[in-house]
Protein backbone atom coordinates (compact mmCIF):
# COMPACT_ATOMS: atom_id res chain seq x y z
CA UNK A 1 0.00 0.00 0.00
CA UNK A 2 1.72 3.65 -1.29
CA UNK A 3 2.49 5.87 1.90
CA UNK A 4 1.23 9.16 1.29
CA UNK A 5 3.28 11.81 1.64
CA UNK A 6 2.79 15.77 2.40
CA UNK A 7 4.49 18.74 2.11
CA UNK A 8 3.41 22.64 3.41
CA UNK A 9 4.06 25.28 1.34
CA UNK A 10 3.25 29.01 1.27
CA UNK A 11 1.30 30.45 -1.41
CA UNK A 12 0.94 34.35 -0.73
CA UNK A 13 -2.38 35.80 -3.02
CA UNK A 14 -3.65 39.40 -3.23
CA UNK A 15 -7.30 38.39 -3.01
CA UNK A 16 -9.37 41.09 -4.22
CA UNK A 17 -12.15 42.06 -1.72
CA UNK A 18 -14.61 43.27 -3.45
CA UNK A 19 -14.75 40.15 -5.62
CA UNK A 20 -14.23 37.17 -3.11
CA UNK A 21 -13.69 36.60 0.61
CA UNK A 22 -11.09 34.75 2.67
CA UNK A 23 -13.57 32.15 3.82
CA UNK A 24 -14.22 31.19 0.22
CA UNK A 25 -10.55 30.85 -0.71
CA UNK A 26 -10.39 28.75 2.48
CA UNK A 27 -12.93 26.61 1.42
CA UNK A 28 -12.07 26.56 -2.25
CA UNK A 29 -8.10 25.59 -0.49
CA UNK A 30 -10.10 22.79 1.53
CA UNK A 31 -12.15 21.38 -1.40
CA UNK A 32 -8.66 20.64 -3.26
CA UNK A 33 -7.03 18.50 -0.19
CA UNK A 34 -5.25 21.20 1.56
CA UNK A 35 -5.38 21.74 5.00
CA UNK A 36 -4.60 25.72 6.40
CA UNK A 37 -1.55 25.28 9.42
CA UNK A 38 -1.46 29.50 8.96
CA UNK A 39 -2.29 32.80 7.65
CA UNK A 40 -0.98 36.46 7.63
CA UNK A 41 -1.24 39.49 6.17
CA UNK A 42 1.32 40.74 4.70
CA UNK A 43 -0.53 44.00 3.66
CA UNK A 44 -4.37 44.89 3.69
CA UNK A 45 -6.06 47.84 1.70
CA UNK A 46 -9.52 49.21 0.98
CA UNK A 47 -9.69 47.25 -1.87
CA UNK A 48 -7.58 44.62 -1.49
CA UNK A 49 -5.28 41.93 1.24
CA UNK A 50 -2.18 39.98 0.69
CA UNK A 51 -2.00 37.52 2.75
CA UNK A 52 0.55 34.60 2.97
CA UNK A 53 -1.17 31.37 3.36
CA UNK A 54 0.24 27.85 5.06
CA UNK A 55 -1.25 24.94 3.19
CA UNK A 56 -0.14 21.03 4.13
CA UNK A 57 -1.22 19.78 0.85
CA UNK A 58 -0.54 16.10 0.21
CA UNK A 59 2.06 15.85 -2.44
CA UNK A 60 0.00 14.52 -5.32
CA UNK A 61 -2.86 17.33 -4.34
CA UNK A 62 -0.13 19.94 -5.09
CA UNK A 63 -0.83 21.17 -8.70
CA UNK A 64 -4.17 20.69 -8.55
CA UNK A 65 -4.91 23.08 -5.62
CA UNK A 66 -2.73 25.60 -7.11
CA UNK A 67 -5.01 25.38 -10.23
CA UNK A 68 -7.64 25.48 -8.38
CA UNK A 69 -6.54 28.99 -6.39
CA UNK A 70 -5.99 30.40 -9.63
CA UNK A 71 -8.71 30.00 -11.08
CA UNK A 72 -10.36 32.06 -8.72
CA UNK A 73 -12.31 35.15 -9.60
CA UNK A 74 -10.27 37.87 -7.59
CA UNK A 75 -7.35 35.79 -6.61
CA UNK A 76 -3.69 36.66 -7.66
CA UNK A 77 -1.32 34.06 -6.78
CA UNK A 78 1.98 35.94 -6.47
CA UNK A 79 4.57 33.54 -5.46
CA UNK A 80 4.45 30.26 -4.13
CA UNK A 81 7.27 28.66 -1.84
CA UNK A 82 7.63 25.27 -0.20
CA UNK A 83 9.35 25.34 3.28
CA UNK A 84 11.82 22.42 2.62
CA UNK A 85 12.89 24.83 -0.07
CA UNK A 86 13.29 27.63 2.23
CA UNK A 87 15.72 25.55 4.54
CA UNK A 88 17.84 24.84 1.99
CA UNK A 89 18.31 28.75 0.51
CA UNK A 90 22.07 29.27 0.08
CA UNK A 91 22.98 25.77 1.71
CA UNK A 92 21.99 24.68 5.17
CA UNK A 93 25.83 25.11 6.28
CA UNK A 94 29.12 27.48 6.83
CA UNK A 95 32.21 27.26 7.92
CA UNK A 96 33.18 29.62 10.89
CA UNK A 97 36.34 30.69 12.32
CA UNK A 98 37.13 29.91 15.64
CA UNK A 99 38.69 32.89 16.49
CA UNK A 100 38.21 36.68 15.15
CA UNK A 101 41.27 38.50 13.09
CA UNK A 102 40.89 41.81 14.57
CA UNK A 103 44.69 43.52 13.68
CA UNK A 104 48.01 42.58 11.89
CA UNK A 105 49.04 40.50 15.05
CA UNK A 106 46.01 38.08 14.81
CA UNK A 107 46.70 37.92 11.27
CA UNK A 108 50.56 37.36 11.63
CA UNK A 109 49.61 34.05 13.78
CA UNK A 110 47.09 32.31 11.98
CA UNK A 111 48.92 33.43 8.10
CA UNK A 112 51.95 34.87 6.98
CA UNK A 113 54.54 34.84 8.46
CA UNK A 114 54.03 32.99 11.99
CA UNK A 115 51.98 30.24 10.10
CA UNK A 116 55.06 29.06 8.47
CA UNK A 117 56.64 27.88 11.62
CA UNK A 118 53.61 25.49 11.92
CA UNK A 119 54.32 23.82 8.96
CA UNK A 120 57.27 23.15 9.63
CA UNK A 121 56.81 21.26 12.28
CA UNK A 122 54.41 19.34 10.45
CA UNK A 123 56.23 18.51 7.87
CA UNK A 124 59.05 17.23 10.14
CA UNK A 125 56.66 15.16 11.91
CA UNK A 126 52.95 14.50 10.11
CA UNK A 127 51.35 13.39 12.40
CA UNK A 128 51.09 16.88 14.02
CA UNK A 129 48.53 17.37 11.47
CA UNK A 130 46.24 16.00 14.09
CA UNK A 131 46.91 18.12 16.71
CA UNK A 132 47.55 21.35 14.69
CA UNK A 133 44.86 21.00 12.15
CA UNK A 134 41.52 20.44 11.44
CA UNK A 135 42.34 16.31 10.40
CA UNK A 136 40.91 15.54 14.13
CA UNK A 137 38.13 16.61 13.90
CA UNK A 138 37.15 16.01 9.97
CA UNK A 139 35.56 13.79 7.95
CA UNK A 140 34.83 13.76 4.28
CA UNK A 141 31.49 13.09 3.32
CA UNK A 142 31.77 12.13 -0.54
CA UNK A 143 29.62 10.67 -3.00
CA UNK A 144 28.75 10.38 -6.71
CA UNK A 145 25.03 10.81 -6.32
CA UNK A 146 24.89 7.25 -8.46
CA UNK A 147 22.31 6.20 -5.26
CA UNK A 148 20.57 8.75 -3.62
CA UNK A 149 17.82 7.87 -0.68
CA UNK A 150 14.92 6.29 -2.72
CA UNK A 151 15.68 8.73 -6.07
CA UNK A 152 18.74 6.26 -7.46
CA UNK A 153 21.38 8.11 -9.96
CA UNK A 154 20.41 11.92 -9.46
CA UNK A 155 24.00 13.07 -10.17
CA UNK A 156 26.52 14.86 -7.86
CA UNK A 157 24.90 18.27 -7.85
CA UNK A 158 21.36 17.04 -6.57
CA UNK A 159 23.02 14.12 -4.35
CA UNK A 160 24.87 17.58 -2.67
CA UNK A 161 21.60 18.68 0.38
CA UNK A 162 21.72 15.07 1.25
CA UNK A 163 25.48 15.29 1.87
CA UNK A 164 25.35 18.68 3.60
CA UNK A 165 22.06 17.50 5.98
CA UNK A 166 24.64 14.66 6.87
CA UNK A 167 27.11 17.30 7.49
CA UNK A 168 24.69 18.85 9.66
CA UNK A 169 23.70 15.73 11.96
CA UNK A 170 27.82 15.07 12.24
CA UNK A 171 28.41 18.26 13.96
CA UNK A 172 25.05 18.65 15.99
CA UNK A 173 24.93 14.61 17.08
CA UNK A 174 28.23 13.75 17.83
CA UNK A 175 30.56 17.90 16.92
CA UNK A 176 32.70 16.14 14.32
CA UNK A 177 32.83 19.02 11.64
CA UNK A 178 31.96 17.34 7.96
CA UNK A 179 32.86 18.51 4.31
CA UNK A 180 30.29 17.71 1.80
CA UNK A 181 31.96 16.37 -1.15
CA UNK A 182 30.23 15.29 -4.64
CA UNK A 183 31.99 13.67 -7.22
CA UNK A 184 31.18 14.91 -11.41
CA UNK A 185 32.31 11.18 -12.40
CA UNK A 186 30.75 7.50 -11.72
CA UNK A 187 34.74 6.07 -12.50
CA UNK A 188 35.93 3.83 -9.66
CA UNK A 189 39.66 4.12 -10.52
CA UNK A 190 38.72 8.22 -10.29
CA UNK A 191 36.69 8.15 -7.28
CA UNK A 192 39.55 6.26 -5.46
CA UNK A 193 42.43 8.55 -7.08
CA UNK A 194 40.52 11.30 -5.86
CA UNK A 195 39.20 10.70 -2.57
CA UNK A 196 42.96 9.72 -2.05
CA UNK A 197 44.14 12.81 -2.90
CA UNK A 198 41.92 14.97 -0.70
CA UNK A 199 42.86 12.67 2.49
CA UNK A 200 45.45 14.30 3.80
CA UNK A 201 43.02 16.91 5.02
CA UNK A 202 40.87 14.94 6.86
CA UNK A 203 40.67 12.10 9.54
CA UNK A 204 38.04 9.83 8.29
CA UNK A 205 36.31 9.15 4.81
CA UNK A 206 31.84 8.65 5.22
CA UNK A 207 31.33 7.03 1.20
CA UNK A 208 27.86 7.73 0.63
CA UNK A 209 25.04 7.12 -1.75
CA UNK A 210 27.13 5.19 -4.20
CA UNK A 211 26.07 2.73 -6.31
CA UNK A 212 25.86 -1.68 -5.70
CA UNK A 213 28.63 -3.06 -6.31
CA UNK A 214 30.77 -0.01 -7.33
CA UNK A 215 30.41 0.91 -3.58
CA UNK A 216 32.09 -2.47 -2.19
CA UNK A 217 35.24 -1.93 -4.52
CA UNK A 218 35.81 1.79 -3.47
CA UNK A 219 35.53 0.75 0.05
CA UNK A 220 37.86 -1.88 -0.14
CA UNK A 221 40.71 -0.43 -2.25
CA UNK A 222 40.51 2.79 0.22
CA UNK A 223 40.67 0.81 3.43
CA UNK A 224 43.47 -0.77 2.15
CA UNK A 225 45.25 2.31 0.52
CA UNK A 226 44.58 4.68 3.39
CA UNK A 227 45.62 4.86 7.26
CA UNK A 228 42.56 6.75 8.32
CA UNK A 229 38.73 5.05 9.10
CA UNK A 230 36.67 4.54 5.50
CA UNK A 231 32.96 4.17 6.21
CA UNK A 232 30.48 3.14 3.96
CA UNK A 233 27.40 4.05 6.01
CA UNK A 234 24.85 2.91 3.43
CA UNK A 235 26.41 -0.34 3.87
CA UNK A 236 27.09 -0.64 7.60
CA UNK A 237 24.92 2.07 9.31
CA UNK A 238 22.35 0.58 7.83
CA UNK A 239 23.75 -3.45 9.44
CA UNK A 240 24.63 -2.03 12.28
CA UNK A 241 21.42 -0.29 13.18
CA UNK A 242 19.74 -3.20 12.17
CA UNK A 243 21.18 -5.45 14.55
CA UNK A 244 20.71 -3.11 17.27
CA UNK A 245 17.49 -3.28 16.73
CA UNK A 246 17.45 -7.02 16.26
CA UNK A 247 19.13 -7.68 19.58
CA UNK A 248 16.57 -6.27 20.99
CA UNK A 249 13.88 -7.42 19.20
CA UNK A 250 15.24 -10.96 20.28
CA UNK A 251 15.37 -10.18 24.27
CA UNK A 252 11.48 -9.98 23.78
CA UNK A 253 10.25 -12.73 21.83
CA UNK A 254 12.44 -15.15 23.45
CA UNK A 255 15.17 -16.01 21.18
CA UNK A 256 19.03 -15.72 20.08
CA UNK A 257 20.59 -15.35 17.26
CA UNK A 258 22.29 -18.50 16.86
CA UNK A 259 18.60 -20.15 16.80
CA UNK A 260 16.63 -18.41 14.33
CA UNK A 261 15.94 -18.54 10.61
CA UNK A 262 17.04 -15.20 8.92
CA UNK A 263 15.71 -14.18 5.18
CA UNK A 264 17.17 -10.64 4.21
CA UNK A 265 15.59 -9.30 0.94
CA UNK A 266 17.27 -7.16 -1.14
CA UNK A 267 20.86 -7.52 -1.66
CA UNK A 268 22.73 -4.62 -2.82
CA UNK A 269 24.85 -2.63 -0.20
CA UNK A 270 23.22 -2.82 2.79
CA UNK A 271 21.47 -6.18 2.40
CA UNK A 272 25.30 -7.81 1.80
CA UNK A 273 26.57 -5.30 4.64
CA UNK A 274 23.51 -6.41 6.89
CA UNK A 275 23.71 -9.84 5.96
CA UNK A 276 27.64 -9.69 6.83
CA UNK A 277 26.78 -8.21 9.91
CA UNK A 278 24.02 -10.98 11.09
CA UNK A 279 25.98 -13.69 10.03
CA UNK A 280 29.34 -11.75 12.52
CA UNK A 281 26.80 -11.81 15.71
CA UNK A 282 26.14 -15.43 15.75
CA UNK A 283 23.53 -15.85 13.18
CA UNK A 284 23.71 -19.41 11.65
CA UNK A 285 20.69 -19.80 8.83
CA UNK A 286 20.39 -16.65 7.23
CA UNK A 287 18.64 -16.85 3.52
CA UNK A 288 19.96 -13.54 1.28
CA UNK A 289 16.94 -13.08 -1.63
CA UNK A 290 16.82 -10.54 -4.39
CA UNK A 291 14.62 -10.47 -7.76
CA UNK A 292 16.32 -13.69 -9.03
CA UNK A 293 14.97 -15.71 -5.57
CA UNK A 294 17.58 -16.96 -2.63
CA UNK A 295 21.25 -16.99 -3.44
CA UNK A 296 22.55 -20.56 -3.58
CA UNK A 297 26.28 -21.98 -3.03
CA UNK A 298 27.87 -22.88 -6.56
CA UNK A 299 25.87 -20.75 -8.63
CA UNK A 300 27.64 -18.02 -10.32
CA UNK A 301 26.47 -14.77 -10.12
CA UNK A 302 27.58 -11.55 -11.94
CA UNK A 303 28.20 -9.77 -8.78
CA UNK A 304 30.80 -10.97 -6.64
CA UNK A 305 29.86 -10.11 -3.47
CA UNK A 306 26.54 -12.33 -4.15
CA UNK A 307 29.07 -15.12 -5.01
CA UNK A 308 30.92 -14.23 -1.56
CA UNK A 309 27.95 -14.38 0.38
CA UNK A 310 26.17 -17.12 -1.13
CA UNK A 311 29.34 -18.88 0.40
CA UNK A 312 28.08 -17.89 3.58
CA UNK A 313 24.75 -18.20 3.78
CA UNK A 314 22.43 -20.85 3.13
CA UNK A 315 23.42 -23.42 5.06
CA UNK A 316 20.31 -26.01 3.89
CA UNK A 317 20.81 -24.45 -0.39
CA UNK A 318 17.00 -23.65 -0.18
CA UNK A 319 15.94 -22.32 -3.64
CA UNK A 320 13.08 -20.34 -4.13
CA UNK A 321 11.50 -17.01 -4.26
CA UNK A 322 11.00 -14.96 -1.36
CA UNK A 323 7.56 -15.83 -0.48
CA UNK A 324 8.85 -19.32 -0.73
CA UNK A 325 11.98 -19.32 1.73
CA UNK A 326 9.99 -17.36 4.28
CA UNK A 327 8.27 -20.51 5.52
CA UNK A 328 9.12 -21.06 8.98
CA UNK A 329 11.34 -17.87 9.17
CA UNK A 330 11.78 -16.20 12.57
CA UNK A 331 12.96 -12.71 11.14
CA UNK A 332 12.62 -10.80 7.64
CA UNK A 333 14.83 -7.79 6.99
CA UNK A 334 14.11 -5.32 3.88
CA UNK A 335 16.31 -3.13 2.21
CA UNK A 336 14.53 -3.53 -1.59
CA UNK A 337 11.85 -2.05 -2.76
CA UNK A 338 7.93 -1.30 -1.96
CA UNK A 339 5.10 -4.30 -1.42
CA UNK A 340 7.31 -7.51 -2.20
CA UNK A 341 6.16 -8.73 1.36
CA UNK A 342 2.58 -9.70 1.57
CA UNK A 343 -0.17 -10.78 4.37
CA UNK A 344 0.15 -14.29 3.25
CA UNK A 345 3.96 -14.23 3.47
CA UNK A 346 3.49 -13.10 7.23
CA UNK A 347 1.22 -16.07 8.00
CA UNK A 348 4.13 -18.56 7.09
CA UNK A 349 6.69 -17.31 9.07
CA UNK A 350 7.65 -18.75 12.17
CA UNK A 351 6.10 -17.76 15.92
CA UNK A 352 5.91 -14.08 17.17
CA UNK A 353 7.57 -13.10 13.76
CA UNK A 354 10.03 -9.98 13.72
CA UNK A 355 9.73 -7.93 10.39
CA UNK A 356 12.00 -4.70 9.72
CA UNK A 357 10.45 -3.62 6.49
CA UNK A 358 13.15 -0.36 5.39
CA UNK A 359 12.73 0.18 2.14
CA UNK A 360 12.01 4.29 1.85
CA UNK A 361 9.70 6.07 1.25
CA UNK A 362 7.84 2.97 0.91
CA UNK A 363 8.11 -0.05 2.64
CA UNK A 364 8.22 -3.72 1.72
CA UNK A 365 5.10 -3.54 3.63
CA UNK A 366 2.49 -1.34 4.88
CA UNK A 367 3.05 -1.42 8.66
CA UNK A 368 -0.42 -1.19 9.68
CA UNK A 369 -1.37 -4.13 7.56
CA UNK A 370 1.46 -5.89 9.25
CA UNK A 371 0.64 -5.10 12.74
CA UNK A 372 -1.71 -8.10 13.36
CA UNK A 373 0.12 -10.54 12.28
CA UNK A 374 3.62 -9.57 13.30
CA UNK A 375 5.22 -9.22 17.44
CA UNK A 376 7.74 -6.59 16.38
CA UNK A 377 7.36 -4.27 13.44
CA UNK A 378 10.39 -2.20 12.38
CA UNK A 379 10.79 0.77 9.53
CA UNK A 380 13.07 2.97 7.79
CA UNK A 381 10.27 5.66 8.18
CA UNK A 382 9.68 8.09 11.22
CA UNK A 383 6.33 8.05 11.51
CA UNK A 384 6.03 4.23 12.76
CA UNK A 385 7.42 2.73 15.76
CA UNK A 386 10.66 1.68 16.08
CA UNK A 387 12.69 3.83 12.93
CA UNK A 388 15.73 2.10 11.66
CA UNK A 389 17.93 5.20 10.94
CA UNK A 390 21.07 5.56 10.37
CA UNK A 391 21.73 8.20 12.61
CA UNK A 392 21.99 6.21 15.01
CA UNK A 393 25.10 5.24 14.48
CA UNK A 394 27.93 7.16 11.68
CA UNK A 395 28.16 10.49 14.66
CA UNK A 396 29.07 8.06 17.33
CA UNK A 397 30.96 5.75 15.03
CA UNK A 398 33.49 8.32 13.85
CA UNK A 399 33.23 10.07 17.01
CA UNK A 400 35.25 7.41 18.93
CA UNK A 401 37.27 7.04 15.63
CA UNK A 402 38.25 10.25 15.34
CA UNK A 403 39.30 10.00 19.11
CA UNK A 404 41.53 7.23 19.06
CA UNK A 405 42.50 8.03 15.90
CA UNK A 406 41.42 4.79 14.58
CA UNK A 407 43.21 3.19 11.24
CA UNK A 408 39.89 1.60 10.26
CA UNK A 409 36.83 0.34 11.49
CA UNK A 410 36.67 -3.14 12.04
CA UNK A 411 33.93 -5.66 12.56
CA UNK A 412 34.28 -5.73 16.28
CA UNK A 413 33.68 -2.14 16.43
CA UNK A 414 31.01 -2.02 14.29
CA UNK A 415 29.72 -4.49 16.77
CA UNK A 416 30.62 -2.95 19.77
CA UNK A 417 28.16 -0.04 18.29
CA UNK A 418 25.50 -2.45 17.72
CA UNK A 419 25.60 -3.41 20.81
CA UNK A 420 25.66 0.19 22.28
CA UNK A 421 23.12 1.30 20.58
CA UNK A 422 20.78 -1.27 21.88
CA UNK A 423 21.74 -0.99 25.49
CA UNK A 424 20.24 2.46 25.00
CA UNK A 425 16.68 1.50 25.52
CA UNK A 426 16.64 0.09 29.23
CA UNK A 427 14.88 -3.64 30.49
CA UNK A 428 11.84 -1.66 31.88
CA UNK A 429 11.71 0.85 28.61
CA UNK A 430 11.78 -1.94 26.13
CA UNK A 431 8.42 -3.55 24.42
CA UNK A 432 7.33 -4.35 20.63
CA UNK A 433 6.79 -0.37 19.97
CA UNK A 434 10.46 0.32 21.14
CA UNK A 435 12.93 -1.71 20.87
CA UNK A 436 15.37 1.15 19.18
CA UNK A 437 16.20 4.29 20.81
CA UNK A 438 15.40 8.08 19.52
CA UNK A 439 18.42 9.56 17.54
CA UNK A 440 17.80 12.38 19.72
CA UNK A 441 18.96 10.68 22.81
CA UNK A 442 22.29 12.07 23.94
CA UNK A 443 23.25 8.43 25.48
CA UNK A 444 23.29 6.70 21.97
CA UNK A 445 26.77 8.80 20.81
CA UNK A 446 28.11 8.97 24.07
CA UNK A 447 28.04 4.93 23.84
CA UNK A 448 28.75 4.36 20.74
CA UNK A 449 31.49 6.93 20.94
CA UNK A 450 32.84 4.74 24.14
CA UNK A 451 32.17 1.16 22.87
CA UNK A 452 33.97 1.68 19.48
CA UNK A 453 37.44 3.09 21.50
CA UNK A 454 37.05 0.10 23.52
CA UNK A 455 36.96 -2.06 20.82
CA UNK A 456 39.90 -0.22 18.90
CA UNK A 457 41.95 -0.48 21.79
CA UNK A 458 41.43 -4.09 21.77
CA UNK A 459 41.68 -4.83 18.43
CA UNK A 460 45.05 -2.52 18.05
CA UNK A 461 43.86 0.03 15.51
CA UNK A 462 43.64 2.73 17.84
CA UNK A 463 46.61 5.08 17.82
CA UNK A 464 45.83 7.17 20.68
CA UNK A 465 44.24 6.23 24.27
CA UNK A 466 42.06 9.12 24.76
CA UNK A 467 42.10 10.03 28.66
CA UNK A 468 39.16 8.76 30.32
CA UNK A 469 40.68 4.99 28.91
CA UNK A 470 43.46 5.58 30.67
């Protein structure tokens, strides 16, 4: 079932008094599907108001009501704006300086000629660059825009407010400063070159919205090629936040990972990262499915990470389309596309079956048509129960990176922040409508932030014990 969607926008009209009144605009605005949040007046004459009007209009509504509104006798539409638009006017971010350059002295320090000094000392010893730059505190957010949220291949320019709304929740979540960066080019051998090339600058690399399976190959070849954390978070925000919410999802229906049946649908880069991630905490029968039906060992498949996985996975080879492997299954995890999952899918699937349905806007399945027949419900949207968002866990992530000044981030911290992230929502707090916490709860970076230095510590990639670990 399609998830409707809204949008408010302000229309500002000069509405001609002598012609027609507000209340029939408001009703004319009603008859069309809108719904009035707010008016003012902008400017009101004998003969005539401007007013600025506040419509939530559901999206598919929109043209029509403005059609409607102008075809009013006595109505002049003069400009029409949406507020999502307004946000965005001239970016939604700056860079500030952290100190004022008042006089030559100031400006002597931080440039020419006391600046040189600096460098020096850098370039006798590099890795000053973390403690007398901004590398500590940096990350690269970079993408080609070949696999933006639910639009797909949009390009670099319009992939660049989803890059700088990341940059936004960096700082604000977790106050690691981010640099959005697009890429004009969908080359791998370019993409690496270049985010390569740009490193120096920063302390971690967040790949984003890039294209299955370009995205594993970039990964790879720059975890490899560079000394600093490379995070894919489409990939393994996504897994990780998953199995947050799966832990937790377990505690109440009574089982553990090693025990239950698994079938993730959907297997570009976050159903392999997800599946990757399962199959790390203990899961044993986990079922990857895309369009084709479930990946099987010894087929070959044109994508190697499906060969790699399908390796992995399957321990019992069960062919068969989706609806067909989910009989008996404990747990189904989306990340495809809208209404693959049906009612009748539900009713195979093992007792008190769990069901994170992510695919956005739309998901596998309508969650209210889910809700009898399902103990846990999950979503990648925000207004259902338990969102499975991302957010929950790239701030933390590279905030404890960026502490220790982490070489990478391994699987043990990845599950470390799993595991963080679900300790979040206490024994007494959790129940089927919450089993993941808000990503505006302060504890959720603070530890992720401290399970991920733990487990860099342990796992030797950390190159600096931050205090309170000492």
């Amino acid at each position: 079932m399609p998830v409707a969607t809204s949008s408010n926008i302000i229309i500002r009209m000069d509405i001609q008094k002598a012609k027609i009144s507000f209340g029939e605009v408001a009703v004319a605005i009603g008859n069309a599907g809108g719904d009035i949040i707010a008016t003012d007046i902008i400017h009101s004459g004998q003969e005539s108001a401007i007013r600025d009007i506040t419509v939530n209009v559901p999206d598919h509504s929109n043209t029509e009501l403005l059609k409607r509104i102008r075809d009013l006798n006595g109505v002049k539409v003069i400009n029409v704006s949406d507020r999502t638009f307004l946000v965005h006017l001239g970016g939604k971010i700056e860079m500030q300086p952290k100190m004022p350059i008042k006089n030559r002295e100031d400006l002597s320090h931080v440039y020419t000629p006391g600046v040189a000094k600096v460098c020096k000392a850098i370039h006798e010893d590099s890795s000053k660059a973390y403690s007398l730059t901004i590398k500590r505190n940096t990350v690269a957010v970079v993408s080609d825009g070949t696999a933006v949220l639910g639009l797909g291949d949009i390009g670099p320019f319009a992939a660049m407010p989803v890059m700088e709304g990341k940059a936004m929740l960096f700082k604000q979540l977790a106050g690691v400063d981010a640099v959005p960066i697009c890429l004009d080019t969908k080359d791998t051998e370019e993409i690496i070159r270049t985010i390569k090339n740009i490193a120096p600058g920063f302390g971690g690399i967040n790949l984003e919205d890039i294209s299955s399976p370009r995205c594993f190959e970039i990964e790879e070849r720059l975890k490899q090629e560079l000394d600093i954390p490379v995070f894919h978070d489409d990939q393994h925000g996504t897994a990780v936040v998953v199995l947050a919410g799966l832990l937790n999802a377990l505690k109440i229906v009574g089982k553990t990972p090693e025990t239950i049946k698994v079938v993730v649908a959907g297997i570009g880069a976050a159903g392999v990262s997800c599946s990757k991630m399962l199959l790390a905490a203990g899961v044993k029968n986990l079922i990857p499915v895309d369009r084709q039906g479930a990946l099987v060992a010894g087929e070959s498949y044109p994508n190697s990470m499906w060969n790699w996985l399908a390796e992995r996975s399957n321990p019992y080879n069960i062919k068969g389309s989706l609806s067909e492997v989910l009989e008996g299954a404990d747990v189904f995890i989306g990340v495809s596309g809208p209404g693959i999952l049906k009612v009748d899918d539900l009713k195979k699937m093992a007792r008190d079956p769990i069901v994170f349905a992510m695919a956005n806007p739309e998901p596998e399945i309508d969650p209210e048509s889910a809700e009898p027949y399902v103990r846990v419900m999950a979503s990648g949207r925000s207004d259902y129960p338990n969102q499975i968002n991302n957010v929950l866990c790239f701030p933390g992530i590279f905030r404890g990176a960026l502490e220790c000044r982490a070489s990478t981030i391994n699987e043990k911290m990845k599950l470390a922040a799993a595991e963080a992230i679900a300790s979040v929502v206490s024994t007494e707090e959790l129940n089927e409508q919450y089993i993941i916490p808000s990503v505006f709860n302060e504890d959720v970076v603070k530890k992720v932030r401290a399970a991920v230095i733990k487990a860099a510590i342990e796992t030797q990639v950390a190159r600096r014990v931050p205090r309170d670990f000492r």
